[in-house]
N, C-alpha and C. Protein backbone atom coordinates (compact mmCIF):
# COMPACT_ATOMS: atom_id res chain seq x y z
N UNK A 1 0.82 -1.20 0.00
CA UNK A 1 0.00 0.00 0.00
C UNK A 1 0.86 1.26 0.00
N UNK A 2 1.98 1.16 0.80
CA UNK A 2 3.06 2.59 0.91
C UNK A 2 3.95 2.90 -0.52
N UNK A 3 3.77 1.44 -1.40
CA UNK A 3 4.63 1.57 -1.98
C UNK A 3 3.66 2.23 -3.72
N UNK A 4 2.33 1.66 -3.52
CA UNK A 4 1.53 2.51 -4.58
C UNK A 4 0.95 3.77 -3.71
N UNK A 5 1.54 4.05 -3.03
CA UNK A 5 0.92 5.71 -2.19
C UNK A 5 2.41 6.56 -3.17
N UNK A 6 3.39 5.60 -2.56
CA UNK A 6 4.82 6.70 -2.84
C UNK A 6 4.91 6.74 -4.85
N UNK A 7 4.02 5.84 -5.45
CA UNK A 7 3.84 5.64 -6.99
C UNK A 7 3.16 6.78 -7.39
N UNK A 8 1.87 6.90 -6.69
CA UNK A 8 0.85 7.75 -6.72
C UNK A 8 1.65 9.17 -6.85
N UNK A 9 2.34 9.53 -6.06
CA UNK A 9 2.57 10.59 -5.68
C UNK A 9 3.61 10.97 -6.81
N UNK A 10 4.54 10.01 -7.17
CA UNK A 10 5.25 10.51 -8.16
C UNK A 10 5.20 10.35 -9.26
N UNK A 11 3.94 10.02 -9.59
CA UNK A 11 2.91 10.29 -11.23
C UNK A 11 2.48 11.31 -10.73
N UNK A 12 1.57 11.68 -9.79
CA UNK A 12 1.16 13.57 -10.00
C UNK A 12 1.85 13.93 -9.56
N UNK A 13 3.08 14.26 -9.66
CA UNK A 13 4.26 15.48 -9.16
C UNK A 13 4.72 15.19 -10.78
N UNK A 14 4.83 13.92 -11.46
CA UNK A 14 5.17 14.14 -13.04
C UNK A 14 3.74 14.42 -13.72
N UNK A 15 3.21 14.15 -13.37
CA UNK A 15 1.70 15.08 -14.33
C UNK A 15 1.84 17.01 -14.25
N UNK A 16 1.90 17.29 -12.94
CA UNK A 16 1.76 18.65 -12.25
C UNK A 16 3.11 19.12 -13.46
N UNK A 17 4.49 18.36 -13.06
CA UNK A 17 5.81 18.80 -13.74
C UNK A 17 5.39 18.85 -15.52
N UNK A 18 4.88 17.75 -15.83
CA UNK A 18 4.37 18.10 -17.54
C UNK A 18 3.31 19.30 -17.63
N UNK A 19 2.52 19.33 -17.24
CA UNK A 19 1.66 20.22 -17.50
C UNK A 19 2.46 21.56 -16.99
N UNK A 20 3.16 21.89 -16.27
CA UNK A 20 3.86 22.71 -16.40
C UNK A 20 5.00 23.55 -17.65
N UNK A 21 5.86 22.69 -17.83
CA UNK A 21 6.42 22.61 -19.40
C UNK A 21 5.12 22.66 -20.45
N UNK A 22 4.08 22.38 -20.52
CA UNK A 22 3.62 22.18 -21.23
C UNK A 22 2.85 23.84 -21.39
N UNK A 23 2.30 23.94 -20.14
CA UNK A 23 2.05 25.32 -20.06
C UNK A 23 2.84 26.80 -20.73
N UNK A 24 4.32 26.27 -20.27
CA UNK A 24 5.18 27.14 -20.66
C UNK A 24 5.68 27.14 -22.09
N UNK A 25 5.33 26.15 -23.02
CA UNK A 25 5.67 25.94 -24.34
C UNK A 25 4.36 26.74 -24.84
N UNK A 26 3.32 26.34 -24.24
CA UNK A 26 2.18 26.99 -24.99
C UNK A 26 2.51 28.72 -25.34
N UNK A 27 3.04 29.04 -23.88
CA UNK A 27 2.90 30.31 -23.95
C UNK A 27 3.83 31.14 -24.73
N UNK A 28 5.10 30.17 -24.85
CA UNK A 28 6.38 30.74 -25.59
C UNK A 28 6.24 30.62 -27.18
N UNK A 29 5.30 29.47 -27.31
CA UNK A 29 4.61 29.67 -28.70
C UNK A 29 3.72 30.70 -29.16
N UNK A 30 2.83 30.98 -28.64
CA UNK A 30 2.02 32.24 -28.69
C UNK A 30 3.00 33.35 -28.84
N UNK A 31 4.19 33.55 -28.04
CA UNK A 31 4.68 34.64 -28.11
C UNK A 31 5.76 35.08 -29.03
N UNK A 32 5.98 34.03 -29.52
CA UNK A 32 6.62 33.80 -31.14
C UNK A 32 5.96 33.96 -32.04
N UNK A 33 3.95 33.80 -31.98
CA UNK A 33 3.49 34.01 -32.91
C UNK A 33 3.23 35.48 -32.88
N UNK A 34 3.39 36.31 -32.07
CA UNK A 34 2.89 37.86 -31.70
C UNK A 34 3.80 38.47 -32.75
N UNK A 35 4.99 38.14 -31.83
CA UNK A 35 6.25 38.57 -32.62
C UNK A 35 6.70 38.56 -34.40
N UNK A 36 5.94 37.30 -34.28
CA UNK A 36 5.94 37.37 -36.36
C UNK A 36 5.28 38.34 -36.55
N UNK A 37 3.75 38.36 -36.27
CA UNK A 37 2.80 39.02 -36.23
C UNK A 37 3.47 40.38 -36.76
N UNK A 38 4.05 41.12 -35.67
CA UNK A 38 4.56 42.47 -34.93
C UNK A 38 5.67 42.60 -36.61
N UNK A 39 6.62 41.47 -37.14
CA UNK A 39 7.42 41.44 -37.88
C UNK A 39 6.55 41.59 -39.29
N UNK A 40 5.94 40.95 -39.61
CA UNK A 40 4.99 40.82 -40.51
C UNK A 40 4.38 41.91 -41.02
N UNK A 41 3.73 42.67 -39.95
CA UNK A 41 3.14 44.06 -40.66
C UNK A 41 4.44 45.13 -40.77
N UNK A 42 5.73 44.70 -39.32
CA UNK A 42 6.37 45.70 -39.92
C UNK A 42 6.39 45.95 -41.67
N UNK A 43 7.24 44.73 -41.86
CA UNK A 43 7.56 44.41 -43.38
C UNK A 43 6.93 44.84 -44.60
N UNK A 44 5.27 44.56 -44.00
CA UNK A 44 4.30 45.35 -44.99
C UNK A 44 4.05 46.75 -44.84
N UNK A 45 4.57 47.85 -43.96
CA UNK A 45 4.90 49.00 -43.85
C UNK A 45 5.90 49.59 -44.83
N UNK A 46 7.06 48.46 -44.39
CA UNK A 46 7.69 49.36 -45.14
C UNK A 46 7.89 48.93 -46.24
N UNK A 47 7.43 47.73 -47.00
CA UNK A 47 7.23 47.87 -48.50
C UNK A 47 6.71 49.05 -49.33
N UNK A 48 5.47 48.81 -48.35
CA UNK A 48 4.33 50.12 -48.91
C UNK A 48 5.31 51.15 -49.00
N UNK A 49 6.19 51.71 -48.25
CA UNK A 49 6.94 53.03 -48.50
C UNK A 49 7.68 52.76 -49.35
N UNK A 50 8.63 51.53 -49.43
CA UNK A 50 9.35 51.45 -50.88
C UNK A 50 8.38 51.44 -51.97
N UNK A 51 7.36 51.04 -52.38
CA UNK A 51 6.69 51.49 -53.05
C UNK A 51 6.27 52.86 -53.53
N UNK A 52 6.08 53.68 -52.52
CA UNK A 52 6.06 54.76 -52.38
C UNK A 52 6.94 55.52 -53.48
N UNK A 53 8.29 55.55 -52.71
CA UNK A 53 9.21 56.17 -52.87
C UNK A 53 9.71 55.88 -54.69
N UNK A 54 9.69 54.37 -55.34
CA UNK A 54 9.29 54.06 -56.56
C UNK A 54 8.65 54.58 -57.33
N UNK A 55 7.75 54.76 -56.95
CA UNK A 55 6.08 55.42 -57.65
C UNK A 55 6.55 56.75 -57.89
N UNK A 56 7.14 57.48 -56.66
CA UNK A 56 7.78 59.11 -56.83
C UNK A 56 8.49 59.31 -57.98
N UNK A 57 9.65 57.93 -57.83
CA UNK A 57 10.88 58.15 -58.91
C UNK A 57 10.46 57.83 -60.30
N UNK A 58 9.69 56.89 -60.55
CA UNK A 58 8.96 56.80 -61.83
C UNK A 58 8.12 58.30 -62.19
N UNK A 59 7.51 58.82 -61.18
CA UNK A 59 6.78 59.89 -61.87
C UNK A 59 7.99 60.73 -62.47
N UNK A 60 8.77 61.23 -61.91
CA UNK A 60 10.00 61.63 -61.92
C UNK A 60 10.52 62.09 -63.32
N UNK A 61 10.69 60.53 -63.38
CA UNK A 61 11.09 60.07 -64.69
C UNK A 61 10.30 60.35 -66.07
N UNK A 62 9.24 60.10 -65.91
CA UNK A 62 8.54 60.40 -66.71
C UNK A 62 8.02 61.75 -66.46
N UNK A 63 8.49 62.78 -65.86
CA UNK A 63 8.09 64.29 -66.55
C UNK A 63 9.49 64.49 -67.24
N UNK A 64 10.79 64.30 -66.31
CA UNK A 64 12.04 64.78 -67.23
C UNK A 64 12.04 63.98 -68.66
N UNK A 65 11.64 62.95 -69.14
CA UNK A 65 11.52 62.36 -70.13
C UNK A 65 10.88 63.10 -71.06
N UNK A 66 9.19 63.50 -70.10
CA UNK A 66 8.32 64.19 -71.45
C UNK A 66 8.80 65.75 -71.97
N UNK A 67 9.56 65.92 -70.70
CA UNK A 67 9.89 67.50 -71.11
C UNK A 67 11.32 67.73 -72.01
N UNK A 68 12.10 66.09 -71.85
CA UNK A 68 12.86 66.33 -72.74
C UNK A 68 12.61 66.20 -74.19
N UNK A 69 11.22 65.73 -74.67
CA UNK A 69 10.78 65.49 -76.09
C UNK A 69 10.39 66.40 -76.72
């Protein structure tokens, strides 16, 4: 009986210990996904401005072009 009491006990102290890790993976995953997240729109920011800044230099181009004809 002492010896499935002392069994008992150290399956839920390894249940309690997994679900712990387990807890903490969850959360470190989530917070990797924020972080893309956070990376992700950076990236699409600043495309949009390289775009931007493209769009400028093409117009650019095409007035010194037309005014050179």
């Amino acid at each position: 009986m002492m010896s499935q009491n002392r069994q008992e006990s150290k399956d839920r102290l390894r249940a309690e210990h997994d679900y712990m890790v387990n807890l903490k993976a969850e959360l470190e995953i989530r917070h990797l996904h924020e972080k893309i997240d956070h990376l992700i729109t950076n990236q699409w920011q600043r495309l949009l401005e390289i775009q931007e800044v493209q769009m400028e230099l093409m117009e650019e181009l095409t007035h010194k072009t037309s005014r050179g004809h």
